[in-house]
Protein backbone atom coordinates (compact mmCIF):
# COMPACT_ATOMS: atom_id res chain seq x y z
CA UNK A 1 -32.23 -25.91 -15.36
CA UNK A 2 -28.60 -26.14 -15.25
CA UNK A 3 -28.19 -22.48 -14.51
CA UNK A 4 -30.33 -22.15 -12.53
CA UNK A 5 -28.58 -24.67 -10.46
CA UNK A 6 -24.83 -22.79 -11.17
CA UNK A 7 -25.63 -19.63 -9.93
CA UNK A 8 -26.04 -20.49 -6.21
CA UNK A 9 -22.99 -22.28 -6.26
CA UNK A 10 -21.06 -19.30 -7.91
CA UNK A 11 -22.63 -17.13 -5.62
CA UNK A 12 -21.37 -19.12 -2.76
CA UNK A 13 -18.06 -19.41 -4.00
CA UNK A 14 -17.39 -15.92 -4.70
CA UNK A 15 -18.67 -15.38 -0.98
CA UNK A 16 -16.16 -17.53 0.63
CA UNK A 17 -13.26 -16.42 -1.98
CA UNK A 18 -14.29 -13.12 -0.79
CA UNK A 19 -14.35 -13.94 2.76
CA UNK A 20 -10.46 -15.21 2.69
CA UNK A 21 -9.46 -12.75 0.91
CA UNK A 22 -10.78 -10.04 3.30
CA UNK A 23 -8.64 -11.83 6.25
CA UNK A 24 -5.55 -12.19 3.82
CA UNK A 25 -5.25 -8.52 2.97
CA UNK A 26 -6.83 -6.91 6.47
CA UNK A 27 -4.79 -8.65 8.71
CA UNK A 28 -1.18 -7.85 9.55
CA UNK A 29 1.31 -10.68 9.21
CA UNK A 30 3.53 -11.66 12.41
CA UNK A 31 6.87 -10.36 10.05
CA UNK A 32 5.20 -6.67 10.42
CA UNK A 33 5.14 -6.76 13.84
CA UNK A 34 8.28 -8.69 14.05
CA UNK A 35 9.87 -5.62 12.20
CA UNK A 36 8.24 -2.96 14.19
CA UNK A 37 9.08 -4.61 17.64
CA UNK A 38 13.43 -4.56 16.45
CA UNK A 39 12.48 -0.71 15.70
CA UNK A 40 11.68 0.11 18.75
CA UNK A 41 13.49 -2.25 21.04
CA UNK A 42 17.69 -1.12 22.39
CA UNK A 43 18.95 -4.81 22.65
CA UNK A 44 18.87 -7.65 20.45
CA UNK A 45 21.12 -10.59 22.71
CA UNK A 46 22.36 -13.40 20.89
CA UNK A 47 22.53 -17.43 22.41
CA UNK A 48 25.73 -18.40 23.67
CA UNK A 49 27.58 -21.23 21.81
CA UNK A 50 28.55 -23.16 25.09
CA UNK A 51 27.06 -23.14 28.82
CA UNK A 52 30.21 -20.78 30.43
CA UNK A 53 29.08 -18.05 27.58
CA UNK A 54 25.23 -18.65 27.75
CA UNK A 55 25.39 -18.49 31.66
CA UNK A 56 27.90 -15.63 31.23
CA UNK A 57 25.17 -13.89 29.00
CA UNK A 58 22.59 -14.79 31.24
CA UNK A 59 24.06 -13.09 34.15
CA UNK A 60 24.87 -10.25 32.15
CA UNK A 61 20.46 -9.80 31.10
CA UNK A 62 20.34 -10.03 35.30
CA UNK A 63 22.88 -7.41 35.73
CA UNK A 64 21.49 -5.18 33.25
CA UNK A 65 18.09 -5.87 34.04
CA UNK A 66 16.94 -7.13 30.43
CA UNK A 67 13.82 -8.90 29.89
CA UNK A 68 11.63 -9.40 27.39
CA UNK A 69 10.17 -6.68 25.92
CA UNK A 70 12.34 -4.55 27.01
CA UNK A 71 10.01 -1.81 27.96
CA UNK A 72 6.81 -1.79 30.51
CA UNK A 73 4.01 -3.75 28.97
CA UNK A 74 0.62 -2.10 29.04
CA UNK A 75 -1.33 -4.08 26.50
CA UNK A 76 -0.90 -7.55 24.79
CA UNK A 77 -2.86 -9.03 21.88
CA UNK A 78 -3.36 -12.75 21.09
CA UNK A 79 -3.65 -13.28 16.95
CA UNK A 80 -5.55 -16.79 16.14
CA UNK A 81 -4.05 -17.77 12.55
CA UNK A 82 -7.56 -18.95 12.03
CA UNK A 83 -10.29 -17.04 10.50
CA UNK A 84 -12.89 -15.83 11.59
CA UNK A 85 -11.21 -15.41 15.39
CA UNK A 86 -9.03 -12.90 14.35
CA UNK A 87 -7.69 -11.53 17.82
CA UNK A 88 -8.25 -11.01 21.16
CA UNK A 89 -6.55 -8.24 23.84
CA UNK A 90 -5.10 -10.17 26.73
CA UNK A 91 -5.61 -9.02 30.54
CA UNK A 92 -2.94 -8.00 32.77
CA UNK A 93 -3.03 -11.33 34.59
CA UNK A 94 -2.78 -13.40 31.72
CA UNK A 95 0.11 -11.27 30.29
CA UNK A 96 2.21 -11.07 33.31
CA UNK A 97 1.85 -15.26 33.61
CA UNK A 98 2.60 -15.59 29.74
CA UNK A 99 5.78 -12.66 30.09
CA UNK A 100 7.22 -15.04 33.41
CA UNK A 101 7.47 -18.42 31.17
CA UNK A 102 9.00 -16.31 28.67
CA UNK A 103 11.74 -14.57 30.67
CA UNK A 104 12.33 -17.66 32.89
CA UNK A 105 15.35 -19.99 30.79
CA UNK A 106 14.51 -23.06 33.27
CA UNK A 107 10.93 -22.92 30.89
CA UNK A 108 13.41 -23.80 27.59
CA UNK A 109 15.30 -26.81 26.91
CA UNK A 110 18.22 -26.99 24.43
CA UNK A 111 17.65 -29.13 21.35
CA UNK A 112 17.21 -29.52 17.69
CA UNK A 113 14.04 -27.48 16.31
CA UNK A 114 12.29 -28.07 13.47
CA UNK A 115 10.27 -25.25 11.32
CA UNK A 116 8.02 -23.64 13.37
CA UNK A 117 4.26 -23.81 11.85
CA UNK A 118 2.92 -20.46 13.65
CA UNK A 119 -0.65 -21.02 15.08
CA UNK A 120 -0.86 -17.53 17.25
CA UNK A 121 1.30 -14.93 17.87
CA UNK A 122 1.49 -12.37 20.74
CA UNK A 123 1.94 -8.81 19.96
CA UNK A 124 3.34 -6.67 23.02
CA UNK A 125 2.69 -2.89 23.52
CA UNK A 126 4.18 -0.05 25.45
CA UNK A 127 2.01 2.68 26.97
CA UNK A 128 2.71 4.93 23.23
CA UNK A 129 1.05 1.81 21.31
CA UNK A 130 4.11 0.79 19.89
CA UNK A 131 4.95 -2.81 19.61
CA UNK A 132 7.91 -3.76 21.31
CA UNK A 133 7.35 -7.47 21.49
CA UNK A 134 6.34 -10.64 19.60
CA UNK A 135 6.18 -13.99 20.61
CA UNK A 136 5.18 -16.54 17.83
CA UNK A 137 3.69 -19.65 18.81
CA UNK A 138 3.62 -23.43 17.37
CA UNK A 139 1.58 -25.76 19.39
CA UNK A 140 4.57 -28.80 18.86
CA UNK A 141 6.79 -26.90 21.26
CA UNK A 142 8.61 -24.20 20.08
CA UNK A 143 8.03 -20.25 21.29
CA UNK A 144 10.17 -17.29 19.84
CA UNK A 145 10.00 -13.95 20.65
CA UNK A 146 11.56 -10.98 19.07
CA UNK A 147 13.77 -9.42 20.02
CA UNK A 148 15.30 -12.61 21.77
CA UNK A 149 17.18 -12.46 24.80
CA UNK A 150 19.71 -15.04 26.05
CA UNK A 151 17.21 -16.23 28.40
CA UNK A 152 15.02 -17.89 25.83
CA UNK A 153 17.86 -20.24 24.85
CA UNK A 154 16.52 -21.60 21.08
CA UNK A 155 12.37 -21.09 21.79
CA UNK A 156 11.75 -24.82 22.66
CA UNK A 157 9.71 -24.57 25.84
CA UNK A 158 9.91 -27.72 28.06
CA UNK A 159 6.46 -27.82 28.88
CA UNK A 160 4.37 -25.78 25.65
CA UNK A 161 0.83 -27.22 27.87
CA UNK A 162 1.48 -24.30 30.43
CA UNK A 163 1.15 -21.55 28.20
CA UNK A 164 -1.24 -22.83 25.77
CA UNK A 165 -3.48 -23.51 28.81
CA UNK A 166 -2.92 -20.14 29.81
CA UNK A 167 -3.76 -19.08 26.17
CA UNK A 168 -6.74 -21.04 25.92
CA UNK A 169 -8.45 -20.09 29.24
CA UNK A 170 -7.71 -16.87 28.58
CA UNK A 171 -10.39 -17.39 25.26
CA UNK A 172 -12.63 -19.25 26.40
């Protein structure tokens, strides 16, 4: 009787093992697209140490008209960390709102930041497919995109509830 008993529950566990393991191995990881956007991006700025060389580095982005990505976007995907939503292709409204938080630096504060626990990333595409952009995303606060500009200061957006309500209606 025992066995009998055993067998559904190994069946079910080899089901969801199998399940997990699908999503581990299927999915790319944020650090692949993280790579791939540096390939085929021209600029990488760094963060000033002190406000005359941020703002200095700042107006330099203006002059040279760098923004993040630095190529025309024509698609953007949100990734959920979350099986089973796996992804979902943002529209051009959505991705123009989320792209003017993150090229804006009065939508970043300075400040300590912890470790970032990613709960979605944005992947950003040129009209050839490639990825030129990625913006990783922790609910506490903290938004970095790759390659960073000056603009973005450290990632810690002052107010994280405007995009993730932009995020979230953009689901739903």
């Amino acid at each position: 009787m025992k066995k009998i008993s055993l067998i559904p529950l190994l069946s079910i566990s080899i089901l969801f093992c199998s399940f997990l393991l699908f999503f581990a191995f299927t999915q790319k990881k944020e650090e692949f697209y993280i790579a791939e956007a540096y390939k085929n991006n021209s600029y990488q700025q760094k963060t000033g140490i002190n406000d005359s060389v941020y703002h200095s580095l700042v107006s330099e982005e203006e002059k040279q008209g760098i923004y993040f990505p630095s190529h025309k976007v024509t698609k953007a995907i949100l990734h959920y960390k979350n099986p089973p939503k796996n992804q979902r292709d943002l529209n051009k409204t959505v991705t123009r709102e989320v792209l003017k938080i993150l090229n804006d630096s009065s939508s970043y504060r300075w400040g300590e930041l912890g470790t970032p626990e990613v709960h979605y990333f944005i992947t950003f595409y040129d009209k050839n497919d490639k990825c030129i952009g990625v913006t990783t995303i922790d609910v506490e606060g903290m938004a970095y995109s790759f390659p960073a500009i000056a603009k973005m200061k450290w990632g810690m957006l002052k107010k994280m509830s405007n995009l993730l309500s932009i995020l979230e209606d953009s689901i739903n």
